[in-house]
C-alpha atoms as a PDB file:
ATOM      1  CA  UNK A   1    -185.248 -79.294-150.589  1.00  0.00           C
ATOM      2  CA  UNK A   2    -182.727 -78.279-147.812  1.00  0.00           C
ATOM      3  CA  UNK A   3    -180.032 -76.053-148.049  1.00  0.00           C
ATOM      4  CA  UNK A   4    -177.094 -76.130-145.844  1.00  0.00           C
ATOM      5  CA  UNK A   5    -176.136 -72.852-144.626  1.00  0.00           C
ATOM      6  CA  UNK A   6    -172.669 -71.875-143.458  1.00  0.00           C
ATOM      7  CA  UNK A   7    -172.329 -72.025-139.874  1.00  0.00           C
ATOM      8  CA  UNK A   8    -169.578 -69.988-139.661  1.00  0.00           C
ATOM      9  CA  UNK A   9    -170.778 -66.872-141.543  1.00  0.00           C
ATOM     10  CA  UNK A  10    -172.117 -64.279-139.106  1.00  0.00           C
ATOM     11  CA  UNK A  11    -175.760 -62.729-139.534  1.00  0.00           C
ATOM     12  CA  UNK A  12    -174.296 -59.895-137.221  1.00  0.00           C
ATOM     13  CA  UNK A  13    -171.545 -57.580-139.732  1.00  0.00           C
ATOM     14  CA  UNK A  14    -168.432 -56.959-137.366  1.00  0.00           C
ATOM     15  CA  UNK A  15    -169.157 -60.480-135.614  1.00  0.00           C
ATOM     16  CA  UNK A  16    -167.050 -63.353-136.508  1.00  0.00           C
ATOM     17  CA  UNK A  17    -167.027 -67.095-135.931  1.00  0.00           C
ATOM     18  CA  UNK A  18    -165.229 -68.427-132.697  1.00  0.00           C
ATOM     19  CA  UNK A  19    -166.335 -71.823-132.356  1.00  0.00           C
ATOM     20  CA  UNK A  20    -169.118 -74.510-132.130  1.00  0.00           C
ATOM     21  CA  UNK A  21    -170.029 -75.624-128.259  1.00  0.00           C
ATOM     22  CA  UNK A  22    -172.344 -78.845-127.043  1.00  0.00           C
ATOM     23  CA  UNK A  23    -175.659 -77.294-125.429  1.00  0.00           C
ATOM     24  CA  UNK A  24    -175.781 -77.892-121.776  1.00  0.00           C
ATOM     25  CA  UNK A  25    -172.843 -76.648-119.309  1.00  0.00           C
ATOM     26  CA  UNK A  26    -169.822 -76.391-120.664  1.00  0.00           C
ATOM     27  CA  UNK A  27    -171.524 -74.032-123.264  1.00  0.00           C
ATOM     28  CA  UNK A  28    -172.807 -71.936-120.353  1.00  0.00           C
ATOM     29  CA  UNK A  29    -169.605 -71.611-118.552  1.00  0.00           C
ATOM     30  CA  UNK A  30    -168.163 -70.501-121.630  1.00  0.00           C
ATOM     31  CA  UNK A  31    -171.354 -68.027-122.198  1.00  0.00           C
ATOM     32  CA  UNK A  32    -170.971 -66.652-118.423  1.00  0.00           C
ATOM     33  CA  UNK A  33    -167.534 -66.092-118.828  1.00  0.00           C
ATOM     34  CA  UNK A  34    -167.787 -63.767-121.513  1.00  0.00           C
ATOM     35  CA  UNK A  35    -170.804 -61.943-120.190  1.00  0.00           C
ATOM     36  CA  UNK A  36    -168.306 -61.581-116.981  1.00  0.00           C
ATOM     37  CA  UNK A  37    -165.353 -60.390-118.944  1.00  0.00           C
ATOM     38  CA  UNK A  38    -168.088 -58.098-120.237  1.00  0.00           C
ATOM     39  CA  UNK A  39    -167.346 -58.920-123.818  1.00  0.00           C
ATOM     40  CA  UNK A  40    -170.218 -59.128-126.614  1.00  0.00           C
ATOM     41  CA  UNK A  41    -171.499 -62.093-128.213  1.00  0.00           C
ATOM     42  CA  UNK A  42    -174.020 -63.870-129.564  1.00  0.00           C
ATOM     43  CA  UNK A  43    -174.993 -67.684-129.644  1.00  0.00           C
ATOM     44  CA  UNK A  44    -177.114 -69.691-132.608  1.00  0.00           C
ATOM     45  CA  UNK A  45    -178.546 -72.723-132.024  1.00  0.00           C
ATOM     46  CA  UNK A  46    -180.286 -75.157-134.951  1.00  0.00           C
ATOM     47  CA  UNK A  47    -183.315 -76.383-133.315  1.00  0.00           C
ATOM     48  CA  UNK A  48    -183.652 -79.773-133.800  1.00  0.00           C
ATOM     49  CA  UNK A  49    -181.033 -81.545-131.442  1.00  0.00           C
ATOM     50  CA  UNK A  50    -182.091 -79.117-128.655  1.00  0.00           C
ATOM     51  CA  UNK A  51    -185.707 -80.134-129.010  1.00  0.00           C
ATOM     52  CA  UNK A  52    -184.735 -83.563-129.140  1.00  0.00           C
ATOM     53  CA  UNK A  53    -181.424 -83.870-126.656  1.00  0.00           C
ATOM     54  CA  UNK A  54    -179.207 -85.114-129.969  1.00  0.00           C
ATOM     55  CA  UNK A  55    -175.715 -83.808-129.724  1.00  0.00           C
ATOM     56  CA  UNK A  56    -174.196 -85.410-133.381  1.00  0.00           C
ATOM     57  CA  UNK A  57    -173.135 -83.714-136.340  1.00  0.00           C
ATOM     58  CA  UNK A  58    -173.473 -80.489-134.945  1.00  0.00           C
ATOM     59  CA  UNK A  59    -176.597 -81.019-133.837  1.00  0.00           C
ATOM     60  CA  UNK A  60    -177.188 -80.217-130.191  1.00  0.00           C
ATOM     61  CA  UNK A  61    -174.702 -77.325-130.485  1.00  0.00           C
ATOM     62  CA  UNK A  62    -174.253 -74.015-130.694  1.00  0.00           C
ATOM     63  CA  UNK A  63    -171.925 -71.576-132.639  1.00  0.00           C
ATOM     64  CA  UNK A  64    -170.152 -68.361-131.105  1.00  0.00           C
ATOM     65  CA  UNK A  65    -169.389 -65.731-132.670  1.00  0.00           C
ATOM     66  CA  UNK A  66    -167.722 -62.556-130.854  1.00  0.00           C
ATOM     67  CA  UNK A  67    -166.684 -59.173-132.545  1.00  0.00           C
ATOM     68  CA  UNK A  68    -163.965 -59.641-135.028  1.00  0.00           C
ATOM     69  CA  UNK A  69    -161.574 -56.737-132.996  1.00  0.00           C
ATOM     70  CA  UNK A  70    -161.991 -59.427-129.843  1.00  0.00           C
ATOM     71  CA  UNK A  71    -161.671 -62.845-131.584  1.00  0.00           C
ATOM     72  CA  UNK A  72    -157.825 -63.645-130.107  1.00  0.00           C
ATOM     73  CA  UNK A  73    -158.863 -61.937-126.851  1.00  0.00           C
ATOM     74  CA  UNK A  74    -161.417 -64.562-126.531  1.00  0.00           C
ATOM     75  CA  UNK A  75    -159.636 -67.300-127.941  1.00  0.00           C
ATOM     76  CA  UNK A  76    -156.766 -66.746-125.360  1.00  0.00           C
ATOM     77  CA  UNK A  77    -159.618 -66.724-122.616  1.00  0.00           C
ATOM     78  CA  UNK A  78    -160.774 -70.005-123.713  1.00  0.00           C
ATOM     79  CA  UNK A  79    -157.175 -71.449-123.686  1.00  0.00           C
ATOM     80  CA  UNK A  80    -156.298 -70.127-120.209  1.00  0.00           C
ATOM     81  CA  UNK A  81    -159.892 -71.722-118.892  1.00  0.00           C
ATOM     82  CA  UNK A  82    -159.216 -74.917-120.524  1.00  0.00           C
ATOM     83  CA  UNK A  83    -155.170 -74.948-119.313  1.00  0.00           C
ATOM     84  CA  UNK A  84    -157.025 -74.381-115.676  1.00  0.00           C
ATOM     85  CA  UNK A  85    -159.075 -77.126-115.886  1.00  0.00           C
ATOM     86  CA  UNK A  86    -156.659 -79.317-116.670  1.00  0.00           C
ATOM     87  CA  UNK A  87    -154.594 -78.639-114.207  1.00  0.00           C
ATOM     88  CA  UNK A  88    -157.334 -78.696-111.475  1.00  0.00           C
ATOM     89  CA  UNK A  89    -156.795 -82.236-108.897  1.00  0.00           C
ATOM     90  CA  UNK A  90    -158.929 -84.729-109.494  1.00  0.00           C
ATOM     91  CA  UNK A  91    -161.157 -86.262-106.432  1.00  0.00           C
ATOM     92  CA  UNK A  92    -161.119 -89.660-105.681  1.00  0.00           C
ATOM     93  CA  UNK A  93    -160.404 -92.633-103.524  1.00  0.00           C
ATOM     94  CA  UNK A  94    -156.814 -92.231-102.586  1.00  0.00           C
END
């Protein structure tokens, strides 16, 4: 029998769910910018999709959680990277 746990709980007490993010770099961007900001936080994984490279249903991802007293602070972080990115020119044949 398997039970379903919820994702969004933290294991940490003062830690609080941010959001879910695929494995591979965008994750890591969003990992090294909050290690830059110097801002704590911790990442869980489920095993499965990283072992096999599946990214559906939540598998291949992982959830962030940040301290509950920082949760906007980092929200508004990921907004202003995202806003940049959009906003960055794209290359191309002219």
């Amino acid at each position: 029998m398997f039970f379903k746990r919820d994702r969004t709980r933290s294991r940490i007490p003062g830690f609080v769910w941010l959001a879910s993010f695929p494995q591979g770099p965008e994750g890591e961007i969003v990992k090294n910018l909050l290690q830059s900001e110097g801002i704590p936080f911790f990442a869980e994984q489920e095993a499965i999709g990283s072992l096999c490279g599946v990214s559906l249903d939540g598998l291949g991802t992982f959830d962030l959680f940040v301290p509950e007293e920082r949760k906007e602070e980092v929200a508004s972080l990921l907004r202003e990277m995202s806003d940049n990115r959009e906003q960055e020119p794209t290359s191309g044949p002219t």
